[in-house]
PDB file of N, CA and C in Angstrom:
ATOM      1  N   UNK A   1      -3.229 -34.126 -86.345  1.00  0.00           N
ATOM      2  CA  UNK A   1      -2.882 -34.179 -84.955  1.00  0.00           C
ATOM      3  C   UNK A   1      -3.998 -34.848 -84.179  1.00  0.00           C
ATOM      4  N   UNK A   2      -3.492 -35.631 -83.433  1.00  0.00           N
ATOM      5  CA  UNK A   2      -4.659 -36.748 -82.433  1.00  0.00           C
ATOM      6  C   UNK A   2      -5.038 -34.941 -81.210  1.00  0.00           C
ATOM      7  N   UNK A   3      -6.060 -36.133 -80.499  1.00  0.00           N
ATOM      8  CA  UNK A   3      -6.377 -35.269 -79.027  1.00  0.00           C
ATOM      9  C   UNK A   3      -5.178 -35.070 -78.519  1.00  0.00           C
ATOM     10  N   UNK A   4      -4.697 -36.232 -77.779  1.00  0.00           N
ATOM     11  CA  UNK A   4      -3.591 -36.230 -77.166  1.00  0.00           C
ATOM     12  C   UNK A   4      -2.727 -35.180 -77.328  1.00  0.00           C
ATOM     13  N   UNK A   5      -1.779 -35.114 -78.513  1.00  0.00           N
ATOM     14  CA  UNK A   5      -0.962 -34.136 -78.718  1.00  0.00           C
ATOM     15  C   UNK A   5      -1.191 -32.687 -78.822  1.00  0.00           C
ATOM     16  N   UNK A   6      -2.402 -32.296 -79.151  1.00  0.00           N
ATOM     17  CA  UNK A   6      -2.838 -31.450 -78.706  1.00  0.00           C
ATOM     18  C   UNK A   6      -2.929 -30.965 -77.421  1.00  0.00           C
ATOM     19  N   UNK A   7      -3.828 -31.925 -77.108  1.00  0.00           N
ATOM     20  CA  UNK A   7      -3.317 -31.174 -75.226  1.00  0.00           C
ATOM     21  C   UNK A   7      -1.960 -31.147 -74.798  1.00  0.00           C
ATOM     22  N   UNK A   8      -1.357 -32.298 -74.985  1.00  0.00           N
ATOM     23  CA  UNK A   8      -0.176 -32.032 -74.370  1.00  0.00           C
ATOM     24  C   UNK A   8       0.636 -30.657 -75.075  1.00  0.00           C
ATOM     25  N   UNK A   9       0.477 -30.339 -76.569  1.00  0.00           N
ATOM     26  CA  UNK A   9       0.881 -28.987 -76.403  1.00  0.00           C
ATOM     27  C   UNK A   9       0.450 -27.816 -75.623  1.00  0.00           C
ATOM     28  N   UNK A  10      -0.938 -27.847 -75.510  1.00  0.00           N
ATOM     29  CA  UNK A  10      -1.343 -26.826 -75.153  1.00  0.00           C
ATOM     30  C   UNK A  10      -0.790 -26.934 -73.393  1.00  0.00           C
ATOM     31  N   UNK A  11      -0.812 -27.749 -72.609  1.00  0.00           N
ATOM     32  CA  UNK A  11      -0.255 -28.011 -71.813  1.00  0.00           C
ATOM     33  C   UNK A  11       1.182 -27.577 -71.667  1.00  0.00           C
ATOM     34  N   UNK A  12       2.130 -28.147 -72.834  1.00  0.00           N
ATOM     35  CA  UNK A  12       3.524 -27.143 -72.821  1.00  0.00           C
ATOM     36  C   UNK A  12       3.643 -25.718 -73.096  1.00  0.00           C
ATOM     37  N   UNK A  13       2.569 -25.130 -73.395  1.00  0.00           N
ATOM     38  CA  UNK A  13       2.393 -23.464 -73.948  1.00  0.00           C
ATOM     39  C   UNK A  13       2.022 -22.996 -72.598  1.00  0.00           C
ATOM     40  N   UNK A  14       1.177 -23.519 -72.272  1.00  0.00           N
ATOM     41  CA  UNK A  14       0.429 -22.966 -70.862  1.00  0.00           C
ATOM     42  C   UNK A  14       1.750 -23.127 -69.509  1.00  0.00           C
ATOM     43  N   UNK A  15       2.200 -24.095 -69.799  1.00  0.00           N
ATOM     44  CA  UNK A  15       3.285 -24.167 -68.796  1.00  0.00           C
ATOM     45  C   UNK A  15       4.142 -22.704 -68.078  1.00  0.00           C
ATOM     46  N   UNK A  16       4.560 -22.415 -68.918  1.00  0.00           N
ATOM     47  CA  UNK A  16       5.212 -21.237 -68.731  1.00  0.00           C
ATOM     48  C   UNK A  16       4.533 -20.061 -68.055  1.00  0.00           C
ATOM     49  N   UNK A  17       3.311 -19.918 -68.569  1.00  0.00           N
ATOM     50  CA  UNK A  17       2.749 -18.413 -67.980  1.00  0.00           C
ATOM     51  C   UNK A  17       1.505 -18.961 -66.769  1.00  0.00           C
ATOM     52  N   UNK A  18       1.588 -20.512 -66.425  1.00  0.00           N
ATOM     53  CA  UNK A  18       0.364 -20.934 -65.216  1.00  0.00           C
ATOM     54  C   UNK A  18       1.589 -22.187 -64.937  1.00  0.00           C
ATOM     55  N   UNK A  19       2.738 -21.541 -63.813  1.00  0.00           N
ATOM     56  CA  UNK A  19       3.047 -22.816 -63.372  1.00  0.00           C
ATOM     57  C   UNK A  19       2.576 -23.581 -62.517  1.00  0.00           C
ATOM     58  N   UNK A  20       2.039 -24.872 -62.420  1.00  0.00           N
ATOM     59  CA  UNK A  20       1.413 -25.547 -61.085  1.00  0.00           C
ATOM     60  C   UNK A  20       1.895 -25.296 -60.173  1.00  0.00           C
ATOM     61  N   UNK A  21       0.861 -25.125 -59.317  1.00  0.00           N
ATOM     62  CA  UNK A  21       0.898 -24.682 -57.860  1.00  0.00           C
ATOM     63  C   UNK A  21       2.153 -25.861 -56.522  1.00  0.00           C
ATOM     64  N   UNK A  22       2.721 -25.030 -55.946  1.00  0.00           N
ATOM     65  CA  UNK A  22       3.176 -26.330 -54.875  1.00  0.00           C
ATOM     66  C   UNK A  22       2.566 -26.696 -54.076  1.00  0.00           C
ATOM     67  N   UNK A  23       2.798 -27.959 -53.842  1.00  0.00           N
ATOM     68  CA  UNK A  23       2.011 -28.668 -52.835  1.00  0.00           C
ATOM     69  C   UNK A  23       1.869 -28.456 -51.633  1.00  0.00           C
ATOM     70  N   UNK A  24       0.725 -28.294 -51.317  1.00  0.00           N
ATOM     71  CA  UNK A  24       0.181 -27.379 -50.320  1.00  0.00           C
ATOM     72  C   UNK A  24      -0.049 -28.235 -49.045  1.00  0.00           C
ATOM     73  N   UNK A  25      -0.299 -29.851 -49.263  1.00  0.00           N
ATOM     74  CA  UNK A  25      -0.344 -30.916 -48.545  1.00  0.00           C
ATOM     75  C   UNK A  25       1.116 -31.129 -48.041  1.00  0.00           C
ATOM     76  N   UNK A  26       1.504 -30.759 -46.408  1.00  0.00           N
ATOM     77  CA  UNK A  26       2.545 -31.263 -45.979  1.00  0.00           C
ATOM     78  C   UNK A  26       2.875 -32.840 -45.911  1.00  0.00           C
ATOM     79  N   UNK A  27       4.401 -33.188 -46.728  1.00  0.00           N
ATOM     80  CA  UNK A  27       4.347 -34.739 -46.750  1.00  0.00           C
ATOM     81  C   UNK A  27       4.322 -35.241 -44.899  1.00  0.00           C
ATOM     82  N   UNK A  28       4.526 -36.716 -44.680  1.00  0.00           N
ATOM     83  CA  UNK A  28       4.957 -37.436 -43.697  1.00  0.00           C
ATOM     84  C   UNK A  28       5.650 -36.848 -42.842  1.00  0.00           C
ATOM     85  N   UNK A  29       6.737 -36.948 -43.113  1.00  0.00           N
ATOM     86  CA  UNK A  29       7.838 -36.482 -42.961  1.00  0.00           C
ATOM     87  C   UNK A  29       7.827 -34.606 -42.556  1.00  0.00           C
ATOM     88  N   UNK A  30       7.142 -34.208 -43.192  1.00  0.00           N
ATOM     89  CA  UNK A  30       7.206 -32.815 -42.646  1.00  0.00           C
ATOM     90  C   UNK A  30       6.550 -32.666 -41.090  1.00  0.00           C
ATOM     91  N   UNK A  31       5.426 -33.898 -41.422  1.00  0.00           N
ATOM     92  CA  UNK A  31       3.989 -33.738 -40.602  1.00  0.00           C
ATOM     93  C   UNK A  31       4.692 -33.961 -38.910  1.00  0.00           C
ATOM     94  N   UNK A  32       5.259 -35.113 -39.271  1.00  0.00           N
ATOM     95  CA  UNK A  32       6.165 -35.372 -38.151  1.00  0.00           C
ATOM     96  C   UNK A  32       7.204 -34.213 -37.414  1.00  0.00           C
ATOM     97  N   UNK A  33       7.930 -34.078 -38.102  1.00  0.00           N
ATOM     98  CA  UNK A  33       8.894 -32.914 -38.071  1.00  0.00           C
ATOM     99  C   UNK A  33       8.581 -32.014 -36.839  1.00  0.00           C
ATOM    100  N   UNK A  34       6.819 -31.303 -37.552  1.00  0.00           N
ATOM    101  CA  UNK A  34       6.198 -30.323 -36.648  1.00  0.00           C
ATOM    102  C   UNK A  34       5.691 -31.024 -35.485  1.00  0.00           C
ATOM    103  N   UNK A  35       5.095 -32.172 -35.671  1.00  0.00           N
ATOM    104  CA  UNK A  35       4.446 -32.849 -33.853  1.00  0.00           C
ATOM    105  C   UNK A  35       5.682 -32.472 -33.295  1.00  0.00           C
ATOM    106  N   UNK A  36       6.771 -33.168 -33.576  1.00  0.00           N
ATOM    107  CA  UNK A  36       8.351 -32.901 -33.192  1.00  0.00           C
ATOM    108  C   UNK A  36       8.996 -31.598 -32.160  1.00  0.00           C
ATOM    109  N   UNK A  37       8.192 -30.952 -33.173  1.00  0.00           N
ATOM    110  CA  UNK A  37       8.952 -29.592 -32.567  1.00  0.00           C
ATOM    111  C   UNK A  37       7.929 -29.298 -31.476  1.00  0.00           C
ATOM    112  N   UNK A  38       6.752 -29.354 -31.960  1.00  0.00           N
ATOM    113  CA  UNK A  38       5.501 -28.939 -31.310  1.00  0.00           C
ATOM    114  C   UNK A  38       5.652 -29.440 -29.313  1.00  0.00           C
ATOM    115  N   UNK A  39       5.780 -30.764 -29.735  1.00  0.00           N
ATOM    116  CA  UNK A  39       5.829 -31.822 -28.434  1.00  0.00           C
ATOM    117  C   UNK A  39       7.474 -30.946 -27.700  1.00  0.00           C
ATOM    118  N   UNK A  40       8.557 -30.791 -28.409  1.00  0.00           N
ATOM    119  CA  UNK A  40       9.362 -30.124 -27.851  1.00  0.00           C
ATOM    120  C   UNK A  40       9.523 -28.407 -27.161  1.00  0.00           C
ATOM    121  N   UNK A  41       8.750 -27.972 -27.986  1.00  0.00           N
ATOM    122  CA  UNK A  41       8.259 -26.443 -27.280  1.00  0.00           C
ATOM    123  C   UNK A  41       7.131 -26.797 -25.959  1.00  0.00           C
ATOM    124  N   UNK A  42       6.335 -27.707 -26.329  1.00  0.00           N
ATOM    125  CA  UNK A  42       5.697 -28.215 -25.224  1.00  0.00           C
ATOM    126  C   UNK A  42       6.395 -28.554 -23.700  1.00  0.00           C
ATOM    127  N   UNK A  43       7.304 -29.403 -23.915  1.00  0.00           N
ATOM    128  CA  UNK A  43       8.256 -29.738 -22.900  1.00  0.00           C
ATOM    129  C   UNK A  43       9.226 -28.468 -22.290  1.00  0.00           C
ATOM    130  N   UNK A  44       9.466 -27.962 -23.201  1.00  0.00           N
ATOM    131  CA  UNK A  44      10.660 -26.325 -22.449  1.00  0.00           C
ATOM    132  C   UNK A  44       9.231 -25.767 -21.995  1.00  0.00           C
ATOM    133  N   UNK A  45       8.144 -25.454 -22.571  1.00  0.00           N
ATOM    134  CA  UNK A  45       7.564 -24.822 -21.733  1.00  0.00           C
ATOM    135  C   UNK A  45       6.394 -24.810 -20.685  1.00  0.00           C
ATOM    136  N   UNK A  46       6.796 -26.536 -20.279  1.00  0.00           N
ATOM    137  CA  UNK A  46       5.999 -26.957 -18.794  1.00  0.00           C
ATOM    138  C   UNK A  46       7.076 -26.720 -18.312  1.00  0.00           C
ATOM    139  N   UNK A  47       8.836 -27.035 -18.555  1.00  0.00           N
ATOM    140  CA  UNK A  47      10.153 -26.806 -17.562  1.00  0.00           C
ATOM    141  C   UNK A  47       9.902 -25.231 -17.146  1.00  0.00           C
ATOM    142  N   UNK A  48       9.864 -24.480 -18.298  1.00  0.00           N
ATOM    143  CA  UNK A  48       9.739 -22.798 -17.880  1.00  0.00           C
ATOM    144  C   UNK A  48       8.794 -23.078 -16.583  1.00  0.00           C
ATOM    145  N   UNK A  49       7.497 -23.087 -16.723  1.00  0.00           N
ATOM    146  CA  UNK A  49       6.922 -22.712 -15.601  1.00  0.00           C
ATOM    147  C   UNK A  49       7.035 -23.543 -14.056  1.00  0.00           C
ATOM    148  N   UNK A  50       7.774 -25.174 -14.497  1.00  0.00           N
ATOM    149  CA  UNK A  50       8.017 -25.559 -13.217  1.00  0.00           C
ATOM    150  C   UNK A  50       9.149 -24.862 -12.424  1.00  0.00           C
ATOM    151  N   UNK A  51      10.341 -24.464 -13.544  1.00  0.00           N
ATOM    152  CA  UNK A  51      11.283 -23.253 -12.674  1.00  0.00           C
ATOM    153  C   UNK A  51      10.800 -21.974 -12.030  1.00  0.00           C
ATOM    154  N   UNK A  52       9.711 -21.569 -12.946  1.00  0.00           N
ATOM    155  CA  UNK A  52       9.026 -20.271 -12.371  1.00  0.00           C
ATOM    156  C   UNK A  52       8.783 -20.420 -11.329  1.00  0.00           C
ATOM    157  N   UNK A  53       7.766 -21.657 -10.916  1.00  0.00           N
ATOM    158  CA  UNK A  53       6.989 -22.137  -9.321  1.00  0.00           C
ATOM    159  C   UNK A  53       8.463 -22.300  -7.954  1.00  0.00           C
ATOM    160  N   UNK A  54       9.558 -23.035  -8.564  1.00  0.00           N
ATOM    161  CA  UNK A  54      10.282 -23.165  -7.847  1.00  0.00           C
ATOM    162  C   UNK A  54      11.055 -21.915  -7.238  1.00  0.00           C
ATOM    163  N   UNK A  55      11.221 -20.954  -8.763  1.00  0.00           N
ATOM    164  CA  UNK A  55      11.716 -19.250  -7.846  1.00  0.00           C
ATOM    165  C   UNK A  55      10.691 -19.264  -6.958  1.00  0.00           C
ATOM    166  N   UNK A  56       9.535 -19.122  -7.635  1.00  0.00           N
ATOM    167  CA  UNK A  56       8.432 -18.104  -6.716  1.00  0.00           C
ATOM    168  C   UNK A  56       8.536 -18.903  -5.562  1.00  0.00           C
ATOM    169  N   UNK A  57       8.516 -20.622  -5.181  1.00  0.00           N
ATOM    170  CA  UNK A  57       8.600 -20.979  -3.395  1.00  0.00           C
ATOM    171  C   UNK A  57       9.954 -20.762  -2.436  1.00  0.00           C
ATOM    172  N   UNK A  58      11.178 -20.680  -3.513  1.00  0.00           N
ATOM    173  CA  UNK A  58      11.829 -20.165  -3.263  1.00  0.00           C
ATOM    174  C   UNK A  58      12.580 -18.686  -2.466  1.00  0.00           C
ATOM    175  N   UNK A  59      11.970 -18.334  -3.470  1.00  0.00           N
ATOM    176  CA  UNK A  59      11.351 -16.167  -2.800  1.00  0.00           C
ATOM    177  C   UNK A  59      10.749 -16.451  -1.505  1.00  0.00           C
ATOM    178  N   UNK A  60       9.677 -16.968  -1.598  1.00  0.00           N
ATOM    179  CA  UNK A  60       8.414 -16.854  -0.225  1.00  0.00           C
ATOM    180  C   UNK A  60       9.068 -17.308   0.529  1.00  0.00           C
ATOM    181  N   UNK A  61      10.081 -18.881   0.555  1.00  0.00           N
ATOM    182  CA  UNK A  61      10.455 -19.083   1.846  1.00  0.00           C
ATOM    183  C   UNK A  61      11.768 -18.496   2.538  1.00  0.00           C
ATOM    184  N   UNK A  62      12.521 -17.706   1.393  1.00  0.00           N
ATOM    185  CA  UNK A  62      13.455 -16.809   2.104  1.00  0.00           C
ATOM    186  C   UNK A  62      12.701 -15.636   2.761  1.00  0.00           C
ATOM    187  N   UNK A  63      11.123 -15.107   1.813  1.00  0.00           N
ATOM    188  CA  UNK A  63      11.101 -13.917   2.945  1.00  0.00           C
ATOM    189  C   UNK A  63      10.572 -14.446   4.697  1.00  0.00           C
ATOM    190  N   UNK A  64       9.577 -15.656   4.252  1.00  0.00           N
ATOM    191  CA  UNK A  64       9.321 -16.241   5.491  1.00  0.00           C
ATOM    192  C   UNK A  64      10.540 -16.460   6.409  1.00  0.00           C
ATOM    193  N   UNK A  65      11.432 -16.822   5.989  1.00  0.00           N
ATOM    194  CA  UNK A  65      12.690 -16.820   7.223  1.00  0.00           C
ATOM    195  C   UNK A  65      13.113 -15.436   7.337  1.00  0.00           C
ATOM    196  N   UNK A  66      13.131 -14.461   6.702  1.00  0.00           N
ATOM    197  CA  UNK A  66      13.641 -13.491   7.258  1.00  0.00           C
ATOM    198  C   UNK A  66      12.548 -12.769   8.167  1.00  0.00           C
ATOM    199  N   UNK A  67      11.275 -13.024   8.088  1.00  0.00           N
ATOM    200  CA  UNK A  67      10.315 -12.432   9.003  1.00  0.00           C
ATOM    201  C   UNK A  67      10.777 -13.206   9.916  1.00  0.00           C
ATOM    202  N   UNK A  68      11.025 -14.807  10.150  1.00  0.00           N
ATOM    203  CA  UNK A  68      10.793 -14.954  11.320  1.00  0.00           C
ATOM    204  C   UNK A  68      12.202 -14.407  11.966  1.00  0.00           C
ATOM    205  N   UNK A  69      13.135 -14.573  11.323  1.00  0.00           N
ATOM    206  CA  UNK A  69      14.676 -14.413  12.014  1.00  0.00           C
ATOM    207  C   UNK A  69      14.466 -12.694  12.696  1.00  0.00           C
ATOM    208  N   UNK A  70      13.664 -11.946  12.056  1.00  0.00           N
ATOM    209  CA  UNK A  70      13.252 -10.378  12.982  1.00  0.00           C
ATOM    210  C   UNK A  70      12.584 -10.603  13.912  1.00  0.00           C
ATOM    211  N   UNK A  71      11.779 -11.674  13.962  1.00  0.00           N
ATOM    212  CA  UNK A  71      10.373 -11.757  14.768  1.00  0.00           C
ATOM    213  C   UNK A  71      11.415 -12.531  15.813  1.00  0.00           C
ATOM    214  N   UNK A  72      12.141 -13.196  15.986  1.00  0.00           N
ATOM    215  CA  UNK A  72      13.008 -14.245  17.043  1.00  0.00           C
ATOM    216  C   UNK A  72      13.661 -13.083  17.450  1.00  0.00           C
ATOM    217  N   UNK A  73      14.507 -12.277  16.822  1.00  0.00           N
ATOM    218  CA  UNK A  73      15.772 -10.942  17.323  1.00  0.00           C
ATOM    219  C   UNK A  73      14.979 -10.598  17.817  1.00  0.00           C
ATOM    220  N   UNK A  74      13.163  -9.655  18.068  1.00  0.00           N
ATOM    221  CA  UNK A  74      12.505  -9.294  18.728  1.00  0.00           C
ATOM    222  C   UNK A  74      12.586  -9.691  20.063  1.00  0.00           C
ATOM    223  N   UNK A  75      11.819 -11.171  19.957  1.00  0.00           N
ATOM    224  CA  UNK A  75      11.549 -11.775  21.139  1.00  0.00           C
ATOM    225  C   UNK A  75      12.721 -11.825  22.262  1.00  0.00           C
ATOM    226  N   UNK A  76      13.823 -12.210  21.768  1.00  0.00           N
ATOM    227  CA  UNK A  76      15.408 -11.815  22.137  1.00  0.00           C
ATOM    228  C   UNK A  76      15.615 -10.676  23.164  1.00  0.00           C
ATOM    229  N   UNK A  77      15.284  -9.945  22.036  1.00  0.00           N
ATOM    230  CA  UNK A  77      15.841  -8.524  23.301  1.00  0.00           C
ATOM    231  C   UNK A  77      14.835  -8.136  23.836  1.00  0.00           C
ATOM    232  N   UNK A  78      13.502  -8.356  24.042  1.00  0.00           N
ATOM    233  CA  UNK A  78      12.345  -8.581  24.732  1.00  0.00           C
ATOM    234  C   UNK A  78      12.707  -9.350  26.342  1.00  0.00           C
ATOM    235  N   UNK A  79      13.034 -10.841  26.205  1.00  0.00           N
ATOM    236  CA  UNK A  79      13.560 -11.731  26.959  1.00  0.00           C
ATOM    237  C   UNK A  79      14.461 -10.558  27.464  1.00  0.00           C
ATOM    238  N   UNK A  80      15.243 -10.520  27.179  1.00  0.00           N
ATOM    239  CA  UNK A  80      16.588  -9.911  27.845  1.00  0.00           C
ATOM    240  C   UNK A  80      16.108  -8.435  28.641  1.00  0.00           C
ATOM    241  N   UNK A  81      15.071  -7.942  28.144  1.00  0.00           N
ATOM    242  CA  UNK A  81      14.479  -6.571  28.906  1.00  0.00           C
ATOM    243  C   UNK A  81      13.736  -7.048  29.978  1.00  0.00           C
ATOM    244  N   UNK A  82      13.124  -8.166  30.025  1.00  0.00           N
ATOM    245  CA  UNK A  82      12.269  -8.720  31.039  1.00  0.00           C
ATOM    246  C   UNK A  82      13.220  -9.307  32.528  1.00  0.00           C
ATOM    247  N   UNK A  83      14.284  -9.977  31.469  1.00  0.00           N
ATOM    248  CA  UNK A  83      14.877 -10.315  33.119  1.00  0.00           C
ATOM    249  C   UNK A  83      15.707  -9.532  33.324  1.00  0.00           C
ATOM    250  N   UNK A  84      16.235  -8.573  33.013  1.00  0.00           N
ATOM    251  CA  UNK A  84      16.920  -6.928  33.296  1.00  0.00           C
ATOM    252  C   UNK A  84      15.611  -6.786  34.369  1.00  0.00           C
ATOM    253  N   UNK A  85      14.355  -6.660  34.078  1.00  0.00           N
ATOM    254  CA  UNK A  85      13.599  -5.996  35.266  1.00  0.00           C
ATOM    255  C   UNK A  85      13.579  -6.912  36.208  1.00  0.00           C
ATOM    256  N   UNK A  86      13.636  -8.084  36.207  1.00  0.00           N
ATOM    257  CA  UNK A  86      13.394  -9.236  36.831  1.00  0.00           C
ATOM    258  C   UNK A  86      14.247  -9.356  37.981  1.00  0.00           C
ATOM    259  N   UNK A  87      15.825  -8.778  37.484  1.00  0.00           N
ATOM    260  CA  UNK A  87      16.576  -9.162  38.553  1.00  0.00           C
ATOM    261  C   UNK A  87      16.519  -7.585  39.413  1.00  0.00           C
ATOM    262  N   UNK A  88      16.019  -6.248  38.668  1.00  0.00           N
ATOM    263  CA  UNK A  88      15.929  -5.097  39.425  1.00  0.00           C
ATOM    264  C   UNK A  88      15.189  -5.499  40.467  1.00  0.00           C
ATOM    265  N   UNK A  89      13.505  -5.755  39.976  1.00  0.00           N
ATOM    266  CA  UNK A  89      12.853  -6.323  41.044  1.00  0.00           C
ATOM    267  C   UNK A  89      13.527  -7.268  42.387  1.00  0.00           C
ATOM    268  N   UNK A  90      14.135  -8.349  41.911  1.00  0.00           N
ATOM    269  CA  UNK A  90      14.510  -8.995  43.009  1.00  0.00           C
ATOM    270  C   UNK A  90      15.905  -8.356  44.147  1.00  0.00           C
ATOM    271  N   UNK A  91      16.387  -7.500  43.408  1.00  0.00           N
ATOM    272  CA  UNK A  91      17.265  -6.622  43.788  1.00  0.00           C
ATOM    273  C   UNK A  91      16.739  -5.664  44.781  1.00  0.00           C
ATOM    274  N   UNK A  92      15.621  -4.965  44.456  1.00  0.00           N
ATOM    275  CA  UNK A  92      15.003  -4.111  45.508  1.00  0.00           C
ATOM    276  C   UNK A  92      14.286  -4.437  46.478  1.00  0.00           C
ATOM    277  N   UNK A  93      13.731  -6.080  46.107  1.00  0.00           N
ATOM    278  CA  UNK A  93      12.855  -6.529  47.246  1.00  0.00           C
ATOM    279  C   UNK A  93      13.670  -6.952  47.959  1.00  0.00           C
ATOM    280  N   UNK A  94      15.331  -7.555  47.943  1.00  0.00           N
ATOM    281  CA  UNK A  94      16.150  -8.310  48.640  1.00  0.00           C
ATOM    282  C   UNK A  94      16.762  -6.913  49.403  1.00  0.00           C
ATOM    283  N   UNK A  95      16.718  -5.723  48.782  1.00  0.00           N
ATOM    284  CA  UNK A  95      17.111  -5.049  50.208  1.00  0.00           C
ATOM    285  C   UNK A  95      16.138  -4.156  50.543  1.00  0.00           C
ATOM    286  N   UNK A  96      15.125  -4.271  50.450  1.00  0.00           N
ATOM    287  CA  UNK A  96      13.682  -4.040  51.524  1.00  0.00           C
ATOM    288  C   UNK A  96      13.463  -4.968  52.207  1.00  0.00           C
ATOM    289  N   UNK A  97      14.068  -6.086  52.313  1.00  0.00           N
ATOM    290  CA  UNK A  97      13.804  -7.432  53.244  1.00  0.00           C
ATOM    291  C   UNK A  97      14.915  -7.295  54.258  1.00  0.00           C
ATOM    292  N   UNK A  98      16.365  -6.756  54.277  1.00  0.00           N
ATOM    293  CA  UNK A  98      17.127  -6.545  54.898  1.00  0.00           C
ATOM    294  C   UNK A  98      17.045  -6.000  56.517  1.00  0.00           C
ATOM    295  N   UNK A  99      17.148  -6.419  57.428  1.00  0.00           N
ATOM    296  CA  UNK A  99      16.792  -6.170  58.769  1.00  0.00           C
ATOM    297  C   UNK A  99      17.613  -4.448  58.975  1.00  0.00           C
ATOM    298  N   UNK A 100      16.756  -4.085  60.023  1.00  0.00           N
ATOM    299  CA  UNK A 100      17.091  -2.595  59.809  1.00  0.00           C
ATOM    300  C   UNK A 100      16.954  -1.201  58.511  1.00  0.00           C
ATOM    301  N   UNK A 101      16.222  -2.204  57.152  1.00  0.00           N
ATOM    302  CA  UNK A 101      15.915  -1.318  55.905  1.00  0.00           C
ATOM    303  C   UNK A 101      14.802  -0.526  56.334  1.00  0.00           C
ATOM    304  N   UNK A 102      14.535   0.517  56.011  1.00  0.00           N
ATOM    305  CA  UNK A 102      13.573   1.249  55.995  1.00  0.00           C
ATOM    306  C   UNK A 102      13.025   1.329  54.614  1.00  0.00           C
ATOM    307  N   UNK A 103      13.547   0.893  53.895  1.00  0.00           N
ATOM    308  CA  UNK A 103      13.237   1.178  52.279  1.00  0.00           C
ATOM    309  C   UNK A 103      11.834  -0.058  51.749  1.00  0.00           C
ATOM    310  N   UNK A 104      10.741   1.070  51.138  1.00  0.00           N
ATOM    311  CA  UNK A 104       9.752  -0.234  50.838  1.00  0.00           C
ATOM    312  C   UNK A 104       9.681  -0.428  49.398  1.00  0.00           C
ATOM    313  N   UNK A 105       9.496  -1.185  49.142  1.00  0.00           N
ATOM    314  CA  UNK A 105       8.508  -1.432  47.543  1.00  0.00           C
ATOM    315  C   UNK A 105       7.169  -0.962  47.034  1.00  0.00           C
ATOM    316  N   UNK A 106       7.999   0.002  45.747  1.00  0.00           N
ATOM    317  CA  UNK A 106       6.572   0.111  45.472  1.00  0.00           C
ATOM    318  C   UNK A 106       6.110  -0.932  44.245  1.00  0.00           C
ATOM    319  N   UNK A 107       4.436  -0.573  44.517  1.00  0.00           N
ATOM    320  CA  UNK A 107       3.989  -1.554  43.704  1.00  0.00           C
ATOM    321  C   UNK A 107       2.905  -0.822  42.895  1.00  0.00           C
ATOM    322  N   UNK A 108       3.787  -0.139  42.043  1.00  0.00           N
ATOM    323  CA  UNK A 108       3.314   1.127  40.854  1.00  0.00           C
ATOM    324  C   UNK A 108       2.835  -0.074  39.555  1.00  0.00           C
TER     325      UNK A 108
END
C-alpha cells in the first residue's frame, strides 16, 4: 500500500465518528441577505420613531388647543360679566343724572 491510500483510508474510517465541521464562513450571498435585512429593520425602525414624534406633536397640540379653547370660554364670560356691570353702571349714573333724582352714586 502507497501513502496515499493509506490516508485516504484512514480518512474514510475516521469519517464516520469526526464528521467535518460546517462552514462556519457565511457565503456572499448569505452576507448580503443579512446587510439586507439589517438595512431593512433599520428603515421600520427610524419610521417607528418618526411616527412616535408625530403622535407625541400631535398629543401636545391637541392639548395646547384645548387649554387655549378653556382659556378663550374664560375670557368670554369674563367679557360678558364686565359689560353686565358696564351697562349697570351706566344705568345708575343715567338716573342719578335725571333732573329732580335724588339718588347718588356710590363710588365703593
Amino acid at each position: 500500500m502507497t501513502v496515499r491510500e493509506d490516508e485516504l483510508k484512514r480518512k474514510e474510517g475516521n469519517h464516520h465518528a469526526f464528521p467535518e465541521p460546517p462552514n462556519r464562513h457565511p457565503g456572499p450571498g448569505r452576507n448580503n441577505k443579512l446587510c439586507q435585512e439589517n438595512n431593512d429593520l433599520a428603515e421600520k425602525h427610524k419610521n417607528l420613531i418618526s411616527n412616535y414624534d408625530q403622535r407625541e406633536t400631535k398629543a401636545l397640540k391637541e392639548k395646547e388647543f384645548a387649554l387655549f379653547s378653556l382659556k378663550t370660554q374664560k375670557l368670554e364670560r369674563l367679557c360678558i360679566a364686565l359689560q353686565d356691570q358696564r351697562k349697570t353702571l351706566y344705568q345708575k349714573l343715567q338716573g342719578s343724572q335725571q333732573p329732580g333724582s335724588n339718588a347718588t352714586v356710590s363710588t365703593e
